[in-house]
C-alpha atoms as a PDB file:
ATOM      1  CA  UNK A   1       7.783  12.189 -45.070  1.00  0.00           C
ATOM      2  CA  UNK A   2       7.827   8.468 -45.850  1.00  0.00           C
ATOM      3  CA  UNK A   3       7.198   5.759 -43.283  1.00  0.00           C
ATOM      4  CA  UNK A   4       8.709   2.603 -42.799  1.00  0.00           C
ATOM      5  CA  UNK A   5       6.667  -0.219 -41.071  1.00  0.00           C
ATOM      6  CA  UNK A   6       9.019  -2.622 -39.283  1.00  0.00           C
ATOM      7  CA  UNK A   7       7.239  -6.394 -38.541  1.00  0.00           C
ATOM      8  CA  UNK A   8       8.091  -7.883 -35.394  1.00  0.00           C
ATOM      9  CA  UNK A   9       7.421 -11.327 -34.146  1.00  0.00           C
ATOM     10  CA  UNK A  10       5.176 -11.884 -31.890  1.00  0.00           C
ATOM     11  CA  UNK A  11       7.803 -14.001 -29.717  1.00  0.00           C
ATOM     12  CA  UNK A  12       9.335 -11.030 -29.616  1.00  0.00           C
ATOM     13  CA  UNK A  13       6.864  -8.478 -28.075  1.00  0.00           C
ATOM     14  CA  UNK A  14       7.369  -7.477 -24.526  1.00  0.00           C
ATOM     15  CA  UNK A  15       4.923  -5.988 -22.299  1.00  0.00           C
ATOM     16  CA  UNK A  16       6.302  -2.868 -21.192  1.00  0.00           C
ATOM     17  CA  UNK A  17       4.565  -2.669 -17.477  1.00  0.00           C
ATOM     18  CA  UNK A  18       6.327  -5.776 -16.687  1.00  0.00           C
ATOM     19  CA  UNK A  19       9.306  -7.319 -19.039  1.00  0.00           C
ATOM     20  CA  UNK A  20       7.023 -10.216 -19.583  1.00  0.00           C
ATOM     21  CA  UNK A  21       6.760 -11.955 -23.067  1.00  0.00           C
ATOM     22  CA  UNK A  22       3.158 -11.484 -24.443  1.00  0.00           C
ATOM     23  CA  UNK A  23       3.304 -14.662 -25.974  1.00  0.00           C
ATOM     24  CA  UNK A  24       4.020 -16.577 -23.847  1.00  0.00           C
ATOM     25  CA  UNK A  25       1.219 -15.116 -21.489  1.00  0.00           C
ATOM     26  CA  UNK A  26      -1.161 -15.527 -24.335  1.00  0.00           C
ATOM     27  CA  UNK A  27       0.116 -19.382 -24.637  1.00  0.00           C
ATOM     28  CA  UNK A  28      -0.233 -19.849 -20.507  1.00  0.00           C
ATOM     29  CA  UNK A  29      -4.102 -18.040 -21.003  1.00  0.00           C
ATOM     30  CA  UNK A  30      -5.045 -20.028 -24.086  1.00  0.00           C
ATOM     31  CA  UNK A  31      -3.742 -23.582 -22.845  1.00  0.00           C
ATOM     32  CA  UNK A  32      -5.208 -23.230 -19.326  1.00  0.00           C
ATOM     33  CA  UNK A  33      -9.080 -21.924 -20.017  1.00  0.00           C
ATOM     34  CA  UNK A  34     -11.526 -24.560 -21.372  1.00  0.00           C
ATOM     35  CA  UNK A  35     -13.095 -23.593 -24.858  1.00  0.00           C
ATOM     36  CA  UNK A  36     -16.395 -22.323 -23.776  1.00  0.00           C
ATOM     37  CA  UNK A  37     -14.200 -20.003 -20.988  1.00  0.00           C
ATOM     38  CA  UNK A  38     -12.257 -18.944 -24.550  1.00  0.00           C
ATOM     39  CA  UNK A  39     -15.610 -17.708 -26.423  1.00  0.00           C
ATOM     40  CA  UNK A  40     -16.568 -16.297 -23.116  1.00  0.00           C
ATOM     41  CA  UNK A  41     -13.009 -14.667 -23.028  1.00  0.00           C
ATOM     42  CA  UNK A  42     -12.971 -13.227 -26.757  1.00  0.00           C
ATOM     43  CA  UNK A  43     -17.289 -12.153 -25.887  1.00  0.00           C
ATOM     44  CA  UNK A  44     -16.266  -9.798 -23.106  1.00  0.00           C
ATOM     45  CA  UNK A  45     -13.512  -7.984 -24.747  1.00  0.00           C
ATOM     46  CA  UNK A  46     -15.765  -7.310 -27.479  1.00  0.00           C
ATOM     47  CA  UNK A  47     -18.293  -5.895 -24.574  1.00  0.00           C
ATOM     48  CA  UNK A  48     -15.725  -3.868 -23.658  1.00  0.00           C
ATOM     49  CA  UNK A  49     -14.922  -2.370 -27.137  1.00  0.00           C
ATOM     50  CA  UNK A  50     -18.782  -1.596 -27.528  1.00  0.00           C
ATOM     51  CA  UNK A  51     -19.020  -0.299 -23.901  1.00  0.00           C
ATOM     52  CA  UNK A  52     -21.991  -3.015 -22.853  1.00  0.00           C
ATOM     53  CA  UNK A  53     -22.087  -4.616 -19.572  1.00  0.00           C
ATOM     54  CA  UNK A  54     -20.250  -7.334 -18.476  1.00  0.00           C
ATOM     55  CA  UNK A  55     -21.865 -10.548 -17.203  1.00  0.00           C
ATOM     56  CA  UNK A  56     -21.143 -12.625 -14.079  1.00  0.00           C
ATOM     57  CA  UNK A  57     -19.522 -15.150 -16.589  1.00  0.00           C
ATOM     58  CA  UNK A  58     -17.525 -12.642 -17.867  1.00  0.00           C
ATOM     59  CA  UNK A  59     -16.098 -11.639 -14.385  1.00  0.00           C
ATOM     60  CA  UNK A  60     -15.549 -14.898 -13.696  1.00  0.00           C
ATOM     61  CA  UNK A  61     -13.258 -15.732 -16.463  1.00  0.00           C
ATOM     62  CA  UNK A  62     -11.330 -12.780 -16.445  1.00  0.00           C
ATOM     63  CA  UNK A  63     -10.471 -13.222 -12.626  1.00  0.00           C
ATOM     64  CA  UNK A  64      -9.286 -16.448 -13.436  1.00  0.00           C
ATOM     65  CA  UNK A  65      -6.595 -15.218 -15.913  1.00  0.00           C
ATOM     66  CA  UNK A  66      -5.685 -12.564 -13.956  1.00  0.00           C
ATOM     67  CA  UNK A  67      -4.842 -15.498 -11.221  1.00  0.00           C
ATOM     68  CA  UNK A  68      -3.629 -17.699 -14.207  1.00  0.00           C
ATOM     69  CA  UNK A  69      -1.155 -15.215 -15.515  1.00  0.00           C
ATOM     70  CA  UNK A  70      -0.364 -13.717 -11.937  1.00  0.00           C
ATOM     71  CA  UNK A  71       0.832 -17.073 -10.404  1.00  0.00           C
ATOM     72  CA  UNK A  72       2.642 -18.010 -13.801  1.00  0.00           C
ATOM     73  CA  UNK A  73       4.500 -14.959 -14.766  1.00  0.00           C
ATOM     74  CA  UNK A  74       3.930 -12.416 -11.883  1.00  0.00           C
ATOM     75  CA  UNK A  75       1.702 -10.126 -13.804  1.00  0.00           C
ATOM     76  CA  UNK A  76      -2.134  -9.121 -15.059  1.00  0.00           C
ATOM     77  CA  UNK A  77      -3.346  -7.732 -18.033  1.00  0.00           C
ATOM     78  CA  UNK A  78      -3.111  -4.031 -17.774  1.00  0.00           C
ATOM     79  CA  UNK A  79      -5.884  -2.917 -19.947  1.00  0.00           C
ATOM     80  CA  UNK A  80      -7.767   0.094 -18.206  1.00  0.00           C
ATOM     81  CA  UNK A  81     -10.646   0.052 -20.511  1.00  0.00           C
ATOM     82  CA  UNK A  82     -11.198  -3.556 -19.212  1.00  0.00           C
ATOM     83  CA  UNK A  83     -10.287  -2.755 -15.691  1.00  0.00           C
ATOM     84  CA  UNK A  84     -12.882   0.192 -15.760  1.00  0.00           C
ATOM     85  CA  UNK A  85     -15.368  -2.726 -16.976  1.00  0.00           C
ATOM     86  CA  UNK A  86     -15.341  -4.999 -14.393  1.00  0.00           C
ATOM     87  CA  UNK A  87     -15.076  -2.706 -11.643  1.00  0.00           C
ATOM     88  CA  UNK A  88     -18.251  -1.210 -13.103  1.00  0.00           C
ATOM     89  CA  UNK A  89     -19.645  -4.628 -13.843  1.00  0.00           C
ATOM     90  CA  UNK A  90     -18.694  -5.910  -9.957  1.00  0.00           C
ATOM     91  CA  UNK A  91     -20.347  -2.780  -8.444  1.00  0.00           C
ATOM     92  CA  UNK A  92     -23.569  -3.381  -9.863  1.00  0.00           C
ATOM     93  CA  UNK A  93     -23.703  -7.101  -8.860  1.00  0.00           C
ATOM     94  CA  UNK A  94     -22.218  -6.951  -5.676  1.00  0.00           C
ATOM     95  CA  UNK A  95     -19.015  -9.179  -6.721  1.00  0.00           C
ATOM     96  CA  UNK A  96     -15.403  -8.084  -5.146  1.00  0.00           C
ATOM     97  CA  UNK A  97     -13.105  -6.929  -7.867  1.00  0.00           C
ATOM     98  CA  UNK A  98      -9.736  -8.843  -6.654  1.00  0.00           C
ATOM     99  CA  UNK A  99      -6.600  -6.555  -7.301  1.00  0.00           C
ATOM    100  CA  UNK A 100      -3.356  -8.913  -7.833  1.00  0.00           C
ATOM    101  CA  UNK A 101      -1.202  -6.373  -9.242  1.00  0.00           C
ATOM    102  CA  UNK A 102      -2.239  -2.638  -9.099  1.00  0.00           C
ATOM    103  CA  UNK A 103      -4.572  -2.991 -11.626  1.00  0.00           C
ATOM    104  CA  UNK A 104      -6.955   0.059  -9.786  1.00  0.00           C
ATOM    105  CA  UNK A 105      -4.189   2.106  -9.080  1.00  0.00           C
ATOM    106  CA  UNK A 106      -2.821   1.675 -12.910  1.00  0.00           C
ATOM    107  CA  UNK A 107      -6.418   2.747 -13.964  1.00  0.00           C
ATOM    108  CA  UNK A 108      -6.109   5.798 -11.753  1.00  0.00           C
ATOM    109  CA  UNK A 109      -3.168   6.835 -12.903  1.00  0.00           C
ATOM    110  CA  UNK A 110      -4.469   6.362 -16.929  1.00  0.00           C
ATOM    111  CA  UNK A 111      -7.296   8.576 -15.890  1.00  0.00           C
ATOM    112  CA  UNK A 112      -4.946  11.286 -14.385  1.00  0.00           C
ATOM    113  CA  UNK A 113      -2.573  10.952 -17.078  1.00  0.00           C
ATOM    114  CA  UNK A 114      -5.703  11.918 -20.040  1.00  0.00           C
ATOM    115  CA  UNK A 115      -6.769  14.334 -17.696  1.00  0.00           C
ATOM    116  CA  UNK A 116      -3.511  16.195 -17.508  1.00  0.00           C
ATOM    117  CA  UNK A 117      -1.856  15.066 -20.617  1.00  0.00           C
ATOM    118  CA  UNK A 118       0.580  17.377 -21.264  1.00  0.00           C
ATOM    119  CA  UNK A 119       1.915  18.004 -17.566  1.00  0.00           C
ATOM    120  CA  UNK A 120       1.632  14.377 -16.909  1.00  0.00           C
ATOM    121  CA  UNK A 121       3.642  13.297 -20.389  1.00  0.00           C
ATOM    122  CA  UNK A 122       6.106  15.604 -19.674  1.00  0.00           C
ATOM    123  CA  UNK A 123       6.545  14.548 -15.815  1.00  0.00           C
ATOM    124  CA  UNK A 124       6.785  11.133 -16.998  1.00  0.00           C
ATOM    125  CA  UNK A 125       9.002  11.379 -19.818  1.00  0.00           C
ATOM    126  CA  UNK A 126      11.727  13.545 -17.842  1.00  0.00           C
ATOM    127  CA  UNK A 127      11.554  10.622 -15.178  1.00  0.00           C
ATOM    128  CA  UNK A 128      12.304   8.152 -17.612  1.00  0.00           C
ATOM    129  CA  UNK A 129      14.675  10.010 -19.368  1.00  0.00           C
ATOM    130  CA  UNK A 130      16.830  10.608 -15.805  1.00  0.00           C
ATOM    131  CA  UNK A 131      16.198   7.414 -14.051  1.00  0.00           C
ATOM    132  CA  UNK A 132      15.494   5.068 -16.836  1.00  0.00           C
ATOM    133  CA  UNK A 133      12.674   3.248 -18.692  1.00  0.00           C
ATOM    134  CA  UNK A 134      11.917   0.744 -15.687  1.00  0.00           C
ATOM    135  CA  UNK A 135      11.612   3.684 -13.282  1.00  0.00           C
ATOM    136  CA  UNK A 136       7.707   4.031 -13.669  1.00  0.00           C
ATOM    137  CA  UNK A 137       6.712   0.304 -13.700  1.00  0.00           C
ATOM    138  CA  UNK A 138       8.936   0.501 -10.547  1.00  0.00           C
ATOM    139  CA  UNK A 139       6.915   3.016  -9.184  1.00  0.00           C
ATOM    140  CA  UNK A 140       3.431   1.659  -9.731  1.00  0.00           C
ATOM    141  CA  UNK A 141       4.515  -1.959  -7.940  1.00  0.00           C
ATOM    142  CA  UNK A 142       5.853   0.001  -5.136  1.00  0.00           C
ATOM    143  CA  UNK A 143       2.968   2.110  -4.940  1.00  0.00           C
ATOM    144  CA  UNK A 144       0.663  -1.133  -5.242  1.00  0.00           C
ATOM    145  CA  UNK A 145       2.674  -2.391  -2.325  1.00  0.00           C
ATOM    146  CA  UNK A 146       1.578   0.547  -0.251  1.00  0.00           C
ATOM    147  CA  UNK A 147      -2.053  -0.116  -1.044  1.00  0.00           C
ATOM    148  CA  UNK A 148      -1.890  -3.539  -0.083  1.00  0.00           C
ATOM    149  CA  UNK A 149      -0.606  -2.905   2.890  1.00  0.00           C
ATOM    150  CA  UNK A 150       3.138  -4.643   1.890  1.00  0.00           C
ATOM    151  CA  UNK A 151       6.242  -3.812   3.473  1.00  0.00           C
ATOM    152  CA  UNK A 152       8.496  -1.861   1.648  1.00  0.00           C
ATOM    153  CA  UNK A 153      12.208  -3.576   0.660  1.00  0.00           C
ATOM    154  CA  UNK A 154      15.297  -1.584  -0.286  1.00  0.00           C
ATOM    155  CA  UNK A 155      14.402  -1.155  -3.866  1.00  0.00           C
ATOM    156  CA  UNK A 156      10.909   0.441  -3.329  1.00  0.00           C
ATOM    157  CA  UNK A 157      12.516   3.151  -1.174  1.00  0.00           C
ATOM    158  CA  UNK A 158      15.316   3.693  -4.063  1.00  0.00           C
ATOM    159  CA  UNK A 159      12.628   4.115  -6.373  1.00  0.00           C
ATOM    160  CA  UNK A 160      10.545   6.570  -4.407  1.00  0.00           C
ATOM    161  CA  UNK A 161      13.707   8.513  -3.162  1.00  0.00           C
ATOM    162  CA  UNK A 162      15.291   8.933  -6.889  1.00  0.00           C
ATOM    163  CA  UNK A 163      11.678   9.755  -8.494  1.00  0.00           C
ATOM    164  CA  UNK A 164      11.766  12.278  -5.314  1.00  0.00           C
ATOM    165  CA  UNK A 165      15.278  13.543  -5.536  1.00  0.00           C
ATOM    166  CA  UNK A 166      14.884  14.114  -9.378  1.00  0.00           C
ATOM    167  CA  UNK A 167      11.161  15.375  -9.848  1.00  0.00           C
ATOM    168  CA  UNK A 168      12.132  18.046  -6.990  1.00  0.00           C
ATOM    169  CA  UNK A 169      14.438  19.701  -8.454  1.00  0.00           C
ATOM    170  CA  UNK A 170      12.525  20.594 -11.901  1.00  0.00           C
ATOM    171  CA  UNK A 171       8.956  20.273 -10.756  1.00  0.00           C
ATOM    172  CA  UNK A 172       9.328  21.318  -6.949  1.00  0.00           C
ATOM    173  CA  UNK A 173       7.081  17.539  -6.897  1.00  0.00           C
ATOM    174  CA  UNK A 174       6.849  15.600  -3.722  1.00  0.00           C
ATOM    175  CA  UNK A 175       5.368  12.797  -2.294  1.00  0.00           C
ATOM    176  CA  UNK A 176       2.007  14.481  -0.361  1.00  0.00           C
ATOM    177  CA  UNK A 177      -0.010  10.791   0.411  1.00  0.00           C
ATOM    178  CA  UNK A 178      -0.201  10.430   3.794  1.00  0.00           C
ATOM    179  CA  UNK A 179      -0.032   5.996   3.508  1.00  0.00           C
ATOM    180  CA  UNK A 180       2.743   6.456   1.058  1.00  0.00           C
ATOM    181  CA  UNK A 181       4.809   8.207   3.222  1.00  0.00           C
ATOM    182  CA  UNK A 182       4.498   6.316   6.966  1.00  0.00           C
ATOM    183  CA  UNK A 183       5.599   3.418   4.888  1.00  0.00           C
ATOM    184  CA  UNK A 184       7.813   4.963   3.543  1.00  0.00           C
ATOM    185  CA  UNK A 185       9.268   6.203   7.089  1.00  0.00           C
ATOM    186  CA  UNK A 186       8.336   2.390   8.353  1.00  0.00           C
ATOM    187  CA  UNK A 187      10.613   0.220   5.919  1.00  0.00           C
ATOM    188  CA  UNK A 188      13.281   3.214   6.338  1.00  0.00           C
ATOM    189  CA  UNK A 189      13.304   2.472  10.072  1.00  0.00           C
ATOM    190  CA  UNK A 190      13.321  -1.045   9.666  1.00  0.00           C
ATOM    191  CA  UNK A 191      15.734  -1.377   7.219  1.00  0.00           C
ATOM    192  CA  UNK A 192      18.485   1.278   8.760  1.00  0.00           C
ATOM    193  CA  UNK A 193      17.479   3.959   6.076  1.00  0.00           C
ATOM    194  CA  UNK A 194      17.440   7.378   6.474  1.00  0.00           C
ATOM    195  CA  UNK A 195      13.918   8.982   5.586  1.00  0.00           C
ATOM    196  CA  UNK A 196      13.195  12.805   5.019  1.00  0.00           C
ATOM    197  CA  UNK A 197      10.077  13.749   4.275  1.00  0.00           C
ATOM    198  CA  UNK A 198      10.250  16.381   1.448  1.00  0.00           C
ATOM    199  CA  UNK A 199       6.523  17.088   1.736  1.00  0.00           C
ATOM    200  CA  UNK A 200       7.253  18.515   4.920  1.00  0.00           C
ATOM    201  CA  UNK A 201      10.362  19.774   4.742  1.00  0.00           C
ATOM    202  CA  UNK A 202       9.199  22.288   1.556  1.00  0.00           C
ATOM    203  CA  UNK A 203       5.831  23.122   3.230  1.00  0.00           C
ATOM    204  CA  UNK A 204       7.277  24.391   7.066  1.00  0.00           C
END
């Protein structure tokens, strides 16, 4: 079988969680942190790599890009290795971990999807291929929404109803968390929605 490696700019790579151009994230990162906040940058994801311990520095600087590249382009760096690092790292100096954008709940659902690789692949990919590439990044800001305690708008109900609807019907798959579904039933209210609870419906 012979290969074929295609180059691609970097101007031209996308990250897939949120449509956002990598490089120009990279540029917004790089322009914004002094150098020493750079080496201390380029030190920690090395830590990670080897599995040592982050330092308070470290922290530091990576909270500040996450705000940096939240407040610029609506998104942080979803790396779970590095998420699982500074959570560890925060825990054992007593330091909050500040979640702008799912980051714990992305983690999560990395560790579930290695855990159950083959259900979880094949859940995923039928999802996608029904509802569309965007239909899991969709998912995981809704669900982030939830967690932070965020009303619901007309999209996030779409997106939970279609993944619903869809996953039902070849999985017999509902949605079983408690907080997922009174917001659900919340924003339904409150927007003039109609809400069933399939969870409920399928178990009595």
């Amino acid at each position: 079988m012979q290969f074929i490696q295609e180059k691609v700019k970097l101007n031209n790579v996308i990250d897939r969680f949120s449509g956002q151009n990598l490089l120009d994230v990279n540029t917004t990162i790089t322009r914004s942190l002094e150098k020493s906040e750079l080496h201390i940058y380029s030190r920690a994801i090395g830590k990670v790599l080897n599995k040592a311990t982050l330092s308070r520095d470290d922290l530091k600087v990576l909270d500040k890009i996450d705000a940096l590249t939240y407040e610029k382009h609506g998104m942080c760096l979803k790396d779970s290795a590095v998420t699982k690092a500074r959570l560890k790292a925060c825990k054992k100096y007593g330091m909050q971990f500040i979640d702008r954008d799912g980051l714990v709940i992305h983690l999560q659902m990395m560790i579930n999807l290695n855990q159950e690789k083959t259900a979880a692949h094949k859940f995923g990919a039928y999802i996608t291929d029904k509802l569309g590439a965007g239909s899991i990044e969709a998912f995981y800001k809704a669900m982030h929404k939830v967690k932070q305690g965020i009303d619901l708008d007309i999209a996030d109900l779409k997106t939970f109803n279609a993944i619903e609807e869809v996953a039902e019907k070849k999985f017999n798959w509902c949605m079983r968390n408690e907080k997922v579904q009174i917001a659900r039933k919340n924003a339904s209210e409150k927007l003039g929605m109609k809400f069933l609870d399939l969870s409920k419906v399928i178990f009595h």
